[in-house]
Structure formats: structure tokens, C-alpha cells
N, C-alpha and C. Protein backbone atom coordinates (compact mmCIF):
# COMPACT_ATOMS: atom_id res chain seq x y z
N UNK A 1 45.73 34.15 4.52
CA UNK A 1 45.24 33.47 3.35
C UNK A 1 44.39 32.28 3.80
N UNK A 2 43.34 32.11 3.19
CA UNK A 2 42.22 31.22 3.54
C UNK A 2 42.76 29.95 3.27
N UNK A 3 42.71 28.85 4.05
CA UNK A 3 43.07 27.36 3.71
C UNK A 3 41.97 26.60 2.50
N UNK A 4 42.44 25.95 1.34
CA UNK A 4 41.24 25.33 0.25
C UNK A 4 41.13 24.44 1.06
N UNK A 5 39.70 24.13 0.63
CA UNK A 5 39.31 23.40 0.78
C UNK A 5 39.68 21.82 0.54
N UNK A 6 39.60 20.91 1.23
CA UNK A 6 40.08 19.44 1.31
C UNK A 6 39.06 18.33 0.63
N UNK A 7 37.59 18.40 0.66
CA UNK A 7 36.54 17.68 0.14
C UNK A 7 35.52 18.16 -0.46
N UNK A 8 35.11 18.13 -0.97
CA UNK A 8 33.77 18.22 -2.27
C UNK A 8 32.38 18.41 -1.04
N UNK A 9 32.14 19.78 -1.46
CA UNK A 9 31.24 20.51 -0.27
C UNK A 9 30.00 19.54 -0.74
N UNK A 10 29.68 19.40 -1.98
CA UNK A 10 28.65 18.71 -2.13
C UNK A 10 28.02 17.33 -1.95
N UNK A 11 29.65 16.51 -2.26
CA UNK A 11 29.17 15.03 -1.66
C UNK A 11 29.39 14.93 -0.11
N UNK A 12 29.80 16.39 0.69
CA UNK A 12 29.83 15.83 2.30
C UNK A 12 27.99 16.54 2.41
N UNK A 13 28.07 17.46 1.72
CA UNK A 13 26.38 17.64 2.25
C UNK A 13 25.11 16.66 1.87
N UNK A 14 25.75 15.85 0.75
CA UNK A 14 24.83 14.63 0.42
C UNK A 14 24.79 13.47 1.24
N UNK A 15 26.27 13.32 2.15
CA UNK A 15 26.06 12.34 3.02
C UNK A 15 25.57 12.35 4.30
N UNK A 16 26.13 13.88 4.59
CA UNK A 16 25.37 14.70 6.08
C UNK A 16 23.72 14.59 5.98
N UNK A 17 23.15 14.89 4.88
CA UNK A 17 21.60 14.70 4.29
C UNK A 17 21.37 13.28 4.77
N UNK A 18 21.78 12.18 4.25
CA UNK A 18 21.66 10.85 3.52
C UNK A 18 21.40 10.44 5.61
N UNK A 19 22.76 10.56 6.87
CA UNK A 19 22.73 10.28 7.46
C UNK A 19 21.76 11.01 8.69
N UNK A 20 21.34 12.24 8.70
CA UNK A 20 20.13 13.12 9.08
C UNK A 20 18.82 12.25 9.17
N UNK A 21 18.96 12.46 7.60
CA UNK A 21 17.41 11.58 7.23
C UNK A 21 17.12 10.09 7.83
N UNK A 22 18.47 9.44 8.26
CA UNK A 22 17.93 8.04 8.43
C UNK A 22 18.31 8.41 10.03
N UNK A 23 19.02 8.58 10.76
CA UNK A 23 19.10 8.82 12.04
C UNK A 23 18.16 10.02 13.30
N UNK A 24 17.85 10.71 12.04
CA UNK A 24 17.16 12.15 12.76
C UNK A 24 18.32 13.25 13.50
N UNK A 25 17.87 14.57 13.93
CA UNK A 25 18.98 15.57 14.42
C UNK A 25 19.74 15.28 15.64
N UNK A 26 18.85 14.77 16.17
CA UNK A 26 19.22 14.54 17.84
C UNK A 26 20.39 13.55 18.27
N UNK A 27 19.84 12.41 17.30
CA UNK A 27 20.76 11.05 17.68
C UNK A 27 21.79 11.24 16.78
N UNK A 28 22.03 12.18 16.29
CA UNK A 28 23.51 12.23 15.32
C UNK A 28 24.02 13.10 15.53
N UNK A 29 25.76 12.53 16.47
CA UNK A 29 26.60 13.33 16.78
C UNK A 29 27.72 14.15 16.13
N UNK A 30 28.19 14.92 16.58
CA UNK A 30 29.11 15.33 15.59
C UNK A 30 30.33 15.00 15.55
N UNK A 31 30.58 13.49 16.08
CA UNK A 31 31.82 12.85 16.36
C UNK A 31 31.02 11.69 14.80
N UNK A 32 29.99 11.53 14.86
CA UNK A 32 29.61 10.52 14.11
C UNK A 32 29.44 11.24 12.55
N UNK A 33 29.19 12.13 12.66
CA UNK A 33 29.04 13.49 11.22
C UNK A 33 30.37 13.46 10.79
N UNK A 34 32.20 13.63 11.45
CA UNK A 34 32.69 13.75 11.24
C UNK A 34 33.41 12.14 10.85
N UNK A 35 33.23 11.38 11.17
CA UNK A 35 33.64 9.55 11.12
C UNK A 35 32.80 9.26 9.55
N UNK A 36 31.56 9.39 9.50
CA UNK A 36 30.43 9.48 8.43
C UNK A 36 30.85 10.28 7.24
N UNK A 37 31.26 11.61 7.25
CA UNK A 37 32.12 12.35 6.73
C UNK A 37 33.22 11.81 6.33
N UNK A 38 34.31 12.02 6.59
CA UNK A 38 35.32 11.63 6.13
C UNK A 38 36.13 12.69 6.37
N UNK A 39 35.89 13.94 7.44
CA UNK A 39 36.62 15.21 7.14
C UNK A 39 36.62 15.43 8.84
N UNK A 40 37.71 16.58 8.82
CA UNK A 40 38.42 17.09 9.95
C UNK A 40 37.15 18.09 10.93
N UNK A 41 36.85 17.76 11.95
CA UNK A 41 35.72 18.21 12.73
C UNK A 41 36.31 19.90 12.68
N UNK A 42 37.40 20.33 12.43
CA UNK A 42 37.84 21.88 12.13
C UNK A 42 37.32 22.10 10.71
N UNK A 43 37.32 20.97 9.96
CA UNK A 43 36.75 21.70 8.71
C UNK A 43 35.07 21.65 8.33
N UNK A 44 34.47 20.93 9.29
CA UNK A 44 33.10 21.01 9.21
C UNK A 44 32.32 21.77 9.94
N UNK A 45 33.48 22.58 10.95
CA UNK A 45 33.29 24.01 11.72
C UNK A 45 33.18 25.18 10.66
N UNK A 46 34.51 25.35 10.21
CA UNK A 46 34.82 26.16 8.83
C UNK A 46 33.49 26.47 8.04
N UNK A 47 33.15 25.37 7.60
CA UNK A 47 32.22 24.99 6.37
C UNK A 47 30.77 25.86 6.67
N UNK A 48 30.47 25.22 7.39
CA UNK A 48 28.77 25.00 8.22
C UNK A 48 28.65 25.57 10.10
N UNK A 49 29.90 26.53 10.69
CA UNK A 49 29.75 26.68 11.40
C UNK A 49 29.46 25.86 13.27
N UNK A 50 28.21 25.16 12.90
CA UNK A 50 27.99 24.35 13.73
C UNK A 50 26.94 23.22 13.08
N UNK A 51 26.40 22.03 13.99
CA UNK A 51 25.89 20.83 13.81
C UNK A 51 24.66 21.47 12.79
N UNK A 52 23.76 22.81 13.56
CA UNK A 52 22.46 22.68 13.52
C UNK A 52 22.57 23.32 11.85
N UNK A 53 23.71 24.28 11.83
CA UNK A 53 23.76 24.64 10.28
C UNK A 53 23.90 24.04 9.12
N UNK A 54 24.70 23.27 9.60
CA UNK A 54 24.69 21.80 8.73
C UNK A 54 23.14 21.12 8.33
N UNK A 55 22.81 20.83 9.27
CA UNK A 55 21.40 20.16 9.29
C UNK A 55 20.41 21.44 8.79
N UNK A 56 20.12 22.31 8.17
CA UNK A 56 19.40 23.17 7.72
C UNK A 56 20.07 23.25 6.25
N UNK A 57 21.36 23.08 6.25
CA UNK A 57 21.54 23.65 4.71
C UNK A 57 21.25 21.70 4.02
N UNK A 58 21.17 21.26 5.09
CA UNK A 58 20.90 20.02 4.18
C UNK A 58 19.48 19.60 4.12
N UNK A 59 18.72 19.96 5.10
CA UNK A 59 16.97 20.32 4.71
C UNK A 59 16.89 21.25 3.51
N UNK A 60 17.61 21.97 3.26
CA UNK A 60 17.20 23.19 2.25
C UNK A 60 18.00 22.23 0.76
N UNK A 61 18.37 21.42 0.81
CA UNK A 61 19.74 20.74 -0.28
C UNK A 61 18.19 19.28 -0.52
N UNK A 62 17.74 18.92 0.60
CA UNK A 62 16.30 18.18 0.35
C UNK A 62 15.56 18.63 -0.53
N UNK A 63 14.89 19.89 -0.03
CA UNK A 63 13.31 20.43 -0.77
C UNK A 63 14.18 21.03 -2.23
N UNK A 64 15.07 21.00 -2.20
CA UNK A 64 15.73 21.09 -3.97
C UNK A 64 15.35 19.64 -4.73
N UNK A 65 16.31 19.03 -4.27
CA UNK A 65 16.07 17.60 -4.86
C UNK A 65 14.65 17.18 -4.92
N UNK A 66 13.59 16.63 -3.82
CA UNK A 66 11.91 16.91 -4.10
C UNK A 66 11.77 17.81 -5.36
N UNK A 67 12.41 19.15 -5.69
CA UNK A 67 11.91 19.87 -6.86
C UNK A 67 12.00 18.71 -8.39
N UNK A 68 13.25 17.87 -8.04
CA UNK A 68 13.54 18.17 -9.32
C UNK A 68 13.37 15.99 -9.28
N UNK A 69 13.15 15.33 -8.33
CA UNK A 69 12.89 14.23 -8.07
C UNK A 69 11.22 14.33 -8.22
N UNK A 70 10.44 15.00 -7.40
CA UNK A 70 9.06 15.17 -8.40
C UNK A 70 8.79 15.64 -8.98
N UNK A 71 8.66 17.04 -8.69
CA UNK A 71 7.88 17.87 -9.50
C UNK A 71 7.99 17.79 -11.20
N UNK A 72 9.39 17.00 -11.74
CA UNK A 72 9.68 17.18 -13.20
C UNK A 72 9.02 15.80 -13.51
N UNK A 73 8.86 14.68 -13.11
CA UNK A 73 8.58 13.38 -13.35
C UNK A 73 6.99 13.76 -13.04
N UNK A 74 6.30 13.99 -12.61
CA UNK A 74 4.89 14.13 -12.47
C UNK A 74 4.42 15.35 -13.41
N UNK A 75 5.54 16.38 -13.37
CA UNK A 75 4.69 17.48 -14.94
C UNK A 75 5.05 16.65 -15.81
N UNK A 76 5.67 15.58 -16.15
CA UNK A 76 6.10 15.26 -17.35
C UNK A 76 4.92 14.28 -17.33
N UNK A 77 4.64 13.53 -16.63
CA UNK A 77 3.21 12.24 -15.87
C UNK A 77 1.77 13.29 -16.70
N UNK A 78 1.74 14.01 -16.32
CA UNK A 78 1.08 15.18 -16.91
C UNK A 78 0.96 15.48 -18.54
N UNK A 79 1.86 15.93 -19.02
CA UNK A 79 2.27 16.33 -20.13
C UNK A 79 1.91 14.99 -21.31
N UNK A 80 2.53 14.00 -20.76
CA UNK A 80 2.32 12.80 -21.62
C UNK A 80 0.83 11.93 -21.66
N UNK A 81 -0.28 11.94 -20.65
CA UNK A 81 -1.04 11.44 -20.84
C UNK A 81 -2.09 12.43 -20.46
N UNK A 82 -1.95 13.75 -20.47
CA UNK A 82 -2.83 14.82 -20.47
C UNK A 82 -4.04 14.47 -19.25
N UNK A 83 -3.70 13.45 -18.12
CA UNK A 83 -4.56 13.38 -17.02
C UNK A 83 -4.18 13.91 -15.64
N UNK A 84 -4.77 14.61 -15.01
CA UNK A 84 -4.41 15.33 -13.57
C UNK A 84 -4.34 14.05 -12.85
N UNK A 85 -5.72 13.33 -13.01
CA UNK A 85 -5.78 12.45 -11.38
C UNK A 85 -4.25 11.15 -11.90
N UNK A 86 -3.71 11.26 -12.77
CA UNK A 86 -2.69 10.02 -12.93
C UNK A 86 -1.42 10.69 -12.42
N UNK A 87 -1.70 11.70 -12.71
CA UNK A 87 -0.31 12.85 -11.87
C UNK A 87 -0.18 12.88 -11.09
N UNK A 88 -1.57 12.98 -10.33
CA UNK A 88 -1.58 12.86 -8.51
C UNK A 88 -1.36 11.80 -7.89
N UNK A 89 -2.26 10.65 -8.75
CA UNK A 89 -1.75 9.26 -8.25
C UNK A 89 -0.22 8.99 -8.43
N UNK A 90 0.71 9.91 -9.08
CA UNK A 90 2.09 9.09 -9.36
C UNK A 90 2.73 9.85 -7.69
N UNK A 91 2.34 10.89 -7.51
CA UNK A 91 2.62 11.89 -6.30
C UNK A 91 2.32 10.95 -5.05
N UNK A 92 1.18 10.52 -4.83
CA UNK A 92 1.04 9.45 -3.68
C UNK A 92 1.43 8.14 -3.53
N UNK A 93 1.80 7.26 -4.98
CA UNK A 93 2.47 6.42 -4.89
C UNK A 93 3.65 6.91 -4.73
N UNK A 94 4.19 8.18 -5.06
CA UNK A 94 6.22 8.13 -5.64
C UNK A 94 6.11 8.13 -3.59
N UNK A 95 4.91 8.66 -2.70
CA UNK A 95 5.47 9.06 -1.02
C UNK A 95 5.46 7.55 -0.34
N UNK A 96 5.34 6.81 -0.92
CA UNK A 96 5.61 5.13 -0.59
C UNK A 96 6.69 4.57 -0.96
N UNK A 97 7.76 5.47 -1.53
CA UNK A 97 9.02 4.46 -2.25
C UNK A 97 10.13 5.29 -1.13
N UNK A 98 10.40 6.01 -0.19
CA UNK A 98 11.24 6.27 0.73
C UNK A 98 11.77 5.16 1.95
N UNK A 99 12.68 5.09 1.69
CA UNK A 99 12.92 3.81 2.83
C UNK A 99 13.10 4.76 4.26
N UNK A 100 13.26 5.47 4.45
CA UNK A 100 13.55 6.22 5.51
C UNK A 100 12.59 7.59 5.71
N UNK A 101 11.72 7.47 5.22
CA UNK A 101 10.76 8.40 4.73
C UNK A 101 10.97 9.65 4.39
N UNK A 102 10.26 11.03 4.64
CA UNK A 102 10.65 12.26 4.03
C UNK A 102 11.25 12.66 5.12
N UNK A 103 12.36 13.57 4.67
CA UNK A 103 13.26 14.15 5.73
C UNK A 103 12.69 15.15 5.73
N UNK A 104 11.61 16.14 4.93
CA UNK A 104 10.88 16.99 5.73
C UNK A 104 10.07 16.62 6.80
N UNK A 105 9.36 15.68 6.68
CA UNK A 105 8.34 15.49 7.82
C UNK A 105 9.32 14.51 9.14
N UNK A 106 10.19 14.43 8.40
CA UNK A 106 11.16 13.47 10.17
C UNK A 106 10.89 14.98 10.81
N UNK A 107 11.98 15.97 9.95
CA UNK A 107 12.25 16.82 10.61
C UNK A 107 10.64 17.89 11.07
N UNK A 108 9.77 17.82 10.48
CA UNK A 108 8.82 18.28 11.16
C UNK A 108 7.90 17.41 12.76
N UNK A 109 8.84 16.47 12.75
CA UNK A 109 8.55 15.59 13.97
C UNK A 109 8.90 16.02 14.94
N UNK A 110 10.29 15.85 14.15
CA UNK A 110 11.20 15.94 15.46
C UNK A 110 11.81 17.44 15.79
N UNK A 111 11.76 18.77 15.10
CA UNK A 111 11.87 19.52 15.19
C UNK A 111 11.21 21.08 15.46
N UNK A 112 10.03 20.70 14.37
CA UNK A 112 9.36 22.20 13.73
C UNK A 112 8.96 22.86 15.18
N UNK A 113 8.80 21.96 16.35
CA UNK A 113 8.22 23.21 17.17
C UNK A 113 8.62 23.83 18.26
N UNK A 114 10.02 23.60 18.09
CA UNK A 114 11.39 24.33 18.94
C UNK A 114 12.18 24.91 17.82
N UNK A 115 12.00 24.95 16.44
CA UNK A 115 13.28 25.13 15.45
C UNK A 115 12.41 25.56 14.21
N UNK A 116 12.67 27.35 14.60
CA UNK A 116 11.02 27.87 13.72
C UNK A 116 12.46 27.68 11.99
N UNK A 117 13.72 27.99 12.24
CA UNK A 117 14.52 27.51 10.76
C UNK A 117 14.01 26.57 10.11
N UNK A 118 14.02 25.84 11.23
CA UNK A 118 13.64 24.02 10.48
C UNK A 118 12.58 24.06 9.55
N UNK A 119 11.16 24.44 10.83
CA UNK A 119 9.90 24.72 10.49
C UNK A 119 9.55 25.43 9.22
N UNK A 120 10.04 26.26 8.99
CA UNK A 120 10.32 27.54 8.02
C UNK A 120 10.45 26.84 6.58
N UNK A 121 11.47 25.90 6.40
CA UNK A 121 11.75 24.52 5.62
C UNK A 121 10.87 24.34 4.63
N UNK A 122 10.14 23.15 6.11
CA UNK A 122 9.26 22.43 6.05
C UNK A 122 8.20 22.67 5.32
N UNK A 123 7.78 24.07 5.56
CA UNK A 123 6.70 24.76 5.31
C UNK A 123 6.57 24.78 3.66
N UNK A 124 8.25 25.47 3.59
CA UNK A 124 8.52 25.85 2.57
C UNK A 124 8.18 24.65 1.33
N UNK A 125 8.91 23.55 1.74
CA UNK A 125 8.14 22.42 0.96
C UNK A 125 7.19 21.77 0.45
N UNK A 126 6.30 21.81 1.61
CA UNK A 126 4.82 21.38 1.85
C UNK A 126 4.35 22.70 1.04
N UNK A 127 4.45 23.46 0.72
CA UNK A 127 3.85 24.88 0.41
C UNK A 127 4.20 24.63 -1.63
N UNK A 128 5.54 24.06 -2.08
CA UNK A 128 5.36 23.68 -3.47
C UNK A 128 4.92 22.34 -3.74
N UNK A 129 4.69 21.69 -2.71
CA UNK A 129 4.16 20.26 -3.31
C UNK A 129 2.70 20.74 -3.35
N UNK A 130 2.07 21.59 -2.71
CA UNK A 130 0.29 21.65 -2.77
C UNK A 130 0.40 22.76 -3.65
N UNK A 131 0.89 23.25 -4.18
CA UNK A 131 1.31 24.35 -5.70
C UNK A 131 1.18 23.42 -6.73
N UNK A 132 2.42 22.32 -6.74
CA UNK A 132 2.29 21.35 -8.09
C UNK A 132 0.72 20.71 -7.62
N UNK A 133 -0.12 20.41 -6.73
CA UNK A 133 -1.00 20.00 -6.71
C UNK A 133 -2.30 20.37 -7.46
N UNK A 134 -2.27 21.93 -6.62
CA UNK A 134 -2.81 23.40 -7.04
C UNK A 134 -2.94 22.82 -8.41
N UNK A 135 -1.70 23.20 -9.01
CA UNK A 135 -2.09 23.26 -10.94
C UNK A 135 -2.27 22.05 -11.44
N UNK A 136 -2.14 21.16 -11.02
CA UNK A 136 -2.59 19.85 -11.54
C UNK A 136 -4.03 19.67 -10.97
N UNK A 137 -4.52 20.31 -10.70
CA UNK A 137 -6.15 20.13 -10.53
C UNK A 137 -7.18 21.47 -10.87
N UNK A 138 -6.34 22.19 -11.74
CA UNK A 138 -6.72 23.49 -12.41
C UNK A 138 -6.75 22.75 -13.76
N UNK A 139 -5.50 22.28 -14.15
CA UNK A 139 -5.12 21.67 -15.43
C UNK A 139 -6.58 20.78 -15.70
N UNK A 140 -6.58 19.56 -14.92
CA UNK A 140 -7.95 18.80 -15.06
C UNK A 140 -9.05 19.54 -14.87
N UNK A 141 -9.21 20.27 -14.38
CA UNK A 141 -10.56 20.99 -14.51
C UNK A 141 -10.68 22.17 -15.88
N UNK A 142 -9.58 22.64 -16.02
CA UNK A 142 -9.23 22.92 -17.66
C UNK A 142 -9.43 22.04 -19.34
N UNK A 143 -9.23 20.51 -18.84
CA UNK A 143 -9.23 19.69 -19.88
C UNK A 143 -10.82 18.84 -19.97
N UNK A 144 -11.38 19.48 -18.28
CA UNK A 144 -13.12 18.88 -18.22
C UNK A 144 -12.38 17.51 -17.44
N UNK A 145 -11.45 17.27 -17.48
CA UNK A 145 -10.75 15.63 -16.68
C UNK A 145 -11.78 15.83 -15.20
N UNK A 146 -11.47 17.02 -14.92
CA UNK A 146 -11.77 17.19 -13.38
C UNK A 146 -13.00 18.08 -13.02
N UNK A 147 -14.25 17.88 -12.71
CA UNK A 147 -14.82 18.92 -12.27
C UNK A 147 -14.70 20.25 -11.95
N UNK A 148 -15.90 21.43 -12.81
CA UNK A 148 -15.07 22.54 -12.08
C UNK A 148 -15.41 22.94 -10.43
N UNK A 149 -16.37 21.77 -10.26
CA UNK A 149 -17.03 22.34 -8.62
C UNK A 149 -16.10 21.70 -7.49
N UNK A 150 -14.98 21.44 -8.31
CA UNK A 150 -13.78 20.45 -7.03
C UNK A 150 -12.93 22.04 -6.48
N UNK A 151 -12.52 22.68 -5.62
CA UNK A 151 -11.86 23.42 -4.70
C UNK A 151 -10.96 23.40 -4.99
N UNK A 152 -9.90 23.49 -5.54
CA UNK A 152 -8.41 23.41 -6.38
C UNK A 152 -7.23 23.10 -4.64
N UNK A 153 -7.79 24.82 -4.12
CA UNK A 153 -7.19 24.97 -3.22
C UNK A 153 -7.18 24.11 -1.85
N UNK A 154 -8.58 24.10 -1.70
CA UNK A 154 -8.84 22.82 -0.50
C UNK A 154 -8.39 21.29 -0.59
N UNK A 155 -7.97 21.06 -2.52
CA UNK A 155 -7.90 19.42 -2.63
C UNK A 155 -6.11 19.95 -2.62
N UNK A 156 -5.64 20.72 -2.70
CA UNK A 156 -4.13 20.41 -2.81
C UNK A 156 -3.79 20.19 -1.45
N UNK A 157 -4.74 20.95 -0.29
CA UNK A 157 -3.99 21.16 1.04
C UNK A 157 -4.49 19.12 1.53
N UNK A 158 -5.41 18.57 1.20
CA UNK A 158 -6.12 17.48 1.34
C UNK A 158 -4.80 16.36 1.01
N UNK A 159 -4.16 16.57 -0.62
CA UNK A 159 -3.63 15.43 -1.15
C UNK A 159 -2.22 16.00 -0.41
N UNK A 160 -1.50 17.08 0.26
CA UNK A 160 -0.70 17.35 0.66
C UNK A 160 -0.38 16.16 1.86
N UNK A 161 -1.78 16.10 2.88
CA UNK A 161 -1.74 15.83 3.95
C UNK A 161 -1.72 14.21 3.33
N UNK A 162 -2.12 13.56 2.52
CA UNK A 162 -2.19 12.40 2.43
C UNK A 162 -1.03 11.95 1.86
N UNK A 163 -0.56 12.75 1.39
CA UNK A 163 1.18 12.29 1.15
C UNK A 163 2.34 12.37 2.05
N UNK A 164 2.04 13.28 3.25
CA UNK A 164 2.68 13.37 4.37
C UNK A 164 2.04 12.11 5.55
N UNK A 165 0.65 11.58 5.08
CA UNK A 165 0.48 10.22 5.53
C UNK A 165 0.87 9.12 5.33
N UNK A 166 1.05 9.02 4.08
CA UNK A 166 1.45 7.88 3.55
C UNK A 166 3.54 8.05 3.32
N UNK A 167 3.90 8.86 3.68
CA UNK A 167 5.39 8.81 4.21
C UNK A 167 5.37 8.25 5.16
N UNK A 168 4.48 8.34 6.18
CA UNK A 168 4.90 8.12 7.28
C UNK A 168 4.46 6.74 7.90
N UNK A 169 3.57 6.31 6.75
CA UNK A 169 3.08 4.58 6.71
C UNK A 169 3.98 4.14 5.91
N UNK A 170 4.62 4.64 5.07
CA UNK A 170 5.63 3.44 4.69
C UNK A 170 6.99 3.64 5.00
N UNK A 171 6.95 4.16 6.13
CA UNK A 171 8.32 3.87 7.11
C UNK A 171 8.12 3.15 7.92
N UNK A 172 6.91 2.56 8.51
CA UNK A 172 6.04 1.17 9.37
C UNK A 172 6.09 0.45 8.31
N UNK A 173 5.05 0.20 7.33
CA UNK A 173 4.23 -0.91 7.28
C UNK A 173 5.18 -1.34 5.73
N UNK A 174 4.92 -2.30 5.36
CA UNK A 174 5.79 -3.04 4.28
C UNK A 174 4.52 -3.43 3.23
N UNK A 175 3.31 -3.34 3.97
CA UNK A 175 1.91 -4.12 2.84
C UNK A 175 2.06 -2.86 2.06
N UNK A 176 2.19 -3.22 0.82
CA UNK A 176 1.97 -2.47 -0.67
C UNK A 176 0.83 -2.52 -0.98
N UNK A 177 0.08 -3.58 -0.69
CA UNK A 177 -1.11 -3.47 -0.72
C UNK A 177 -2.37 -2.39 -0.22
N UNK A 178 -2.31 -2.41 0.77
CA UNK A 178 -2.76 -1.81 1.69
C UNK A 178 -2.65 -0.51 1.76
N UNK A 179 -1.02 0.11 1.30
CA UNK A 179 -1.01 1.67 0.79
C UNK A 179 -1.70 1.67 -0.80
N UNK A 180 -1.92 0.56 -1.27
CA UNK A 180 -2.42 1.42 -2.87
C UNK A 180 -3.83 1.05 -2.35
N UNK A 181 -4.46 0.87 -1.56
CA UNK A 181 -5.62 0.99 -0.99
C UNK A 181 -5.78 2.19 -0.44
N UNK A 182 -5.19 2.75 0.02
CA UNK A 182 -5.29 4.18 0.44
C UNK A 182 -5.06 4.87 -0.41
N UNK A 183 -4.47 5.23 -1.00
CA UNK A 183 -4.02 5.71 -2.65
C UNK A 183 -5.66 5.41 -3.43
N UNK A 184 -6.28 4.70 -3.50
CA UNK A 184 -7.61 4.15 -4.42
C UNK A 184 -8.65 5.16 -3.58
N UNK A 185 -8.62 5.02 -2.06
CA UNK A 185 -9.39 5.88 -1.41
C UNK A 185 -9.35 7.17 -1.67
N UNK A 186 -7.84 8.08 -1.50
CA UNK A 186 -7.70 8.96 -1.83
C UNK A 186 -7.84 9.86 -3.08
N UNK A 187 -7.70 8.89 -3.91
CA UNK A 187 -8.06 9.33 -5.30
C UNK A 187 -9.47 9.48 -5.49
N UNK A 188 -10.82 8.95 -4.72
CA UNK A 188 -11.76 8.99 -4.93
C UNK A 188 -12.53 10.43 -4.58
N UNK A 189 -11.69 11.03 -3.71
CA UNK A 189 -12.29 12.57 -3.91
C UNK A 189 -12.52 13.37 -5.24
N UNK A 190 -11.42 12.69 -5.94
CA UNK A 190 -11.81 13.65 -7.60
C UNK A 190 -13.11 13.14 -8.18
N UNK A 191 -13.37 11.99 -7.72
CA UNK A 191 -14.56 11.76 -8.41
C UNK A 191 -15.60 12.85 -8.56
């Protein structure tokens, strides 16, 4: 007979996430996963097998949350003031409010090119954020907001990369300034 379970699978994978993201894969042990945890290093065997499974089902427990942390607040950004480029701008400002930046792109740092799982992820993410991009620059070019001679496809892969830039500047730099200066730049392609 199978032993129940002792802790709430979901708040140990929210903290396993929480401590991933700010430490990265490497520097977090599984003496420190289990202390961080709160649970028996036999039951986080049980659970998740080993370290690296852990750390994948909690990349995959990420690009959920991104679903439902952007994508619903920016269609709704959308919906309410019927403008693409204010949608996009909420998308490049919301990649400046991470204190620890995106745990996809840590993990595409520090992982994607020994750890095609990881990679696989990553991809997977980056692949619906330039989708919500995709239709938010169909939408404006639908409402006349947006030119129809703008590339739908070429500006999602564009604002993709500039949001995976600006993660990774505001895990350095603290001037707010200076990122909504880049944000002003970036936005000027729709022109």
C-alpha cells in the first residue's frame, strides 16, 4: 500500500520554483531543496524522482503561470482600450517588474544547451509569448491601429527578443528610467 502523502504537492512545487528561480539549477542543492522544503529528502525522491525532475516540472508550473500572469492582463489591456501598441507596451513594461528575472531565460542561460528538456521549455514559452504578440499586431492592423505593411510575424519574434532583454536588464540595473527608454525605443517600430 502506497504511503499518502505528507505535504501539499503544490505549495512544495511553488517553493522549489520560487528557490530555482532566484538561485539557478546548479547552485541549489538538494540538501538545501529539502531544508527550503520542509519535507523528507525520501519524499521528494517519491514525488519528482530526482533534483533535475523537479526543476522541469517547475519550469513547466512557470510557463503556466506567464499564461495566466500575462497573457489574461494584456488580452484584457487589449479588450478595454481596443489598442495593440498599449498591449505590447504593458508586455515590455510587465518584463521589468521581476526581481529575479524570468526563470525561463535564467534557465535558458544556464541550461538550454546541455538540457534539450529544459530547452524544449523554454522554447515552449518564448513560442506563446510571440503568439500573444502575433495576434496583438494582427488585431491592430485589423482596427487600422497598426499598419498593414508591419510583418506580424517578424515584429512578434523582434518584441519577443526585447522582452527577453529587458528581463535581463532589470535583474542589473535599478534606472526605471532608462528601461522605459527602451520600451519608447522599442515601441517605435510600430510606427
Amino acid at each position: 500500500m502506497a504511503r499518502r502523502k505528507e505535504f501539499d504537492e503544490d505549495a512544495v512545487l511553488l517553493k522549489a520554483m520560487l528557490l530555482f528561480w532566484e538561485q539557478g539549477y546548479e547552485k541549489t542543492s538538494i540538501q538545501e531543496l529539502v531544508s527550503h522544503l520542509g519535507i523528507h529528502k525520501g519524499s521528494l525522491y517519491d514525488t519528482y524522482t530526482d533534483k533535475h525532475t523537479l526543476y522541469v516540472t517547475a519550469l513547466k508550473r512557470y510557463i503556466e503561470m506567464f499564461e495566466q500572469k500575462v497573457t489574461h492582463p494584456v488580452k484584457r489591456q487589449m479588450v478595454n482600450t481596443r489598442s495593440a501598441k498599449k498591449a505590447i507596451r504593458m508586455m515590455l513594461e510587465m518584463a521589468t517588474h521581476q526581481e529575479h528575472g524570468c526563470f525561463a531565460v535564467n534557465t535558458a542561460v544556464e541550461l538550454a544547451k546541455h538540457d534539450s528538456e529544459s530547452r524544449d521549455y523554454v522554447l515552449l514559452g518564448w513560442a506563446k509569448a510571440e503568439q500573444l504578440i502575433h495576434n496583438l499586431i494582427l488585431e491592430g492592423q485589423q482596427s487600422g491601429e497598426l499598419s498593414e505593411t508591419l510583418n506580424a510575424e517578424w515584429l512578434s519574434h523582434y518584441f519577443n527578443n526585447a522582452i527577453i532583454g529587458l528581463r535581463v536588464m532589470a535583474k542589473t540595473i535599478s534606472d526605471s528610467e532608462k528601461l522605459d527608454h527602451i520600451i519608447d525605443m522599442n515601441m517605435l517600430v510600430l510606427e
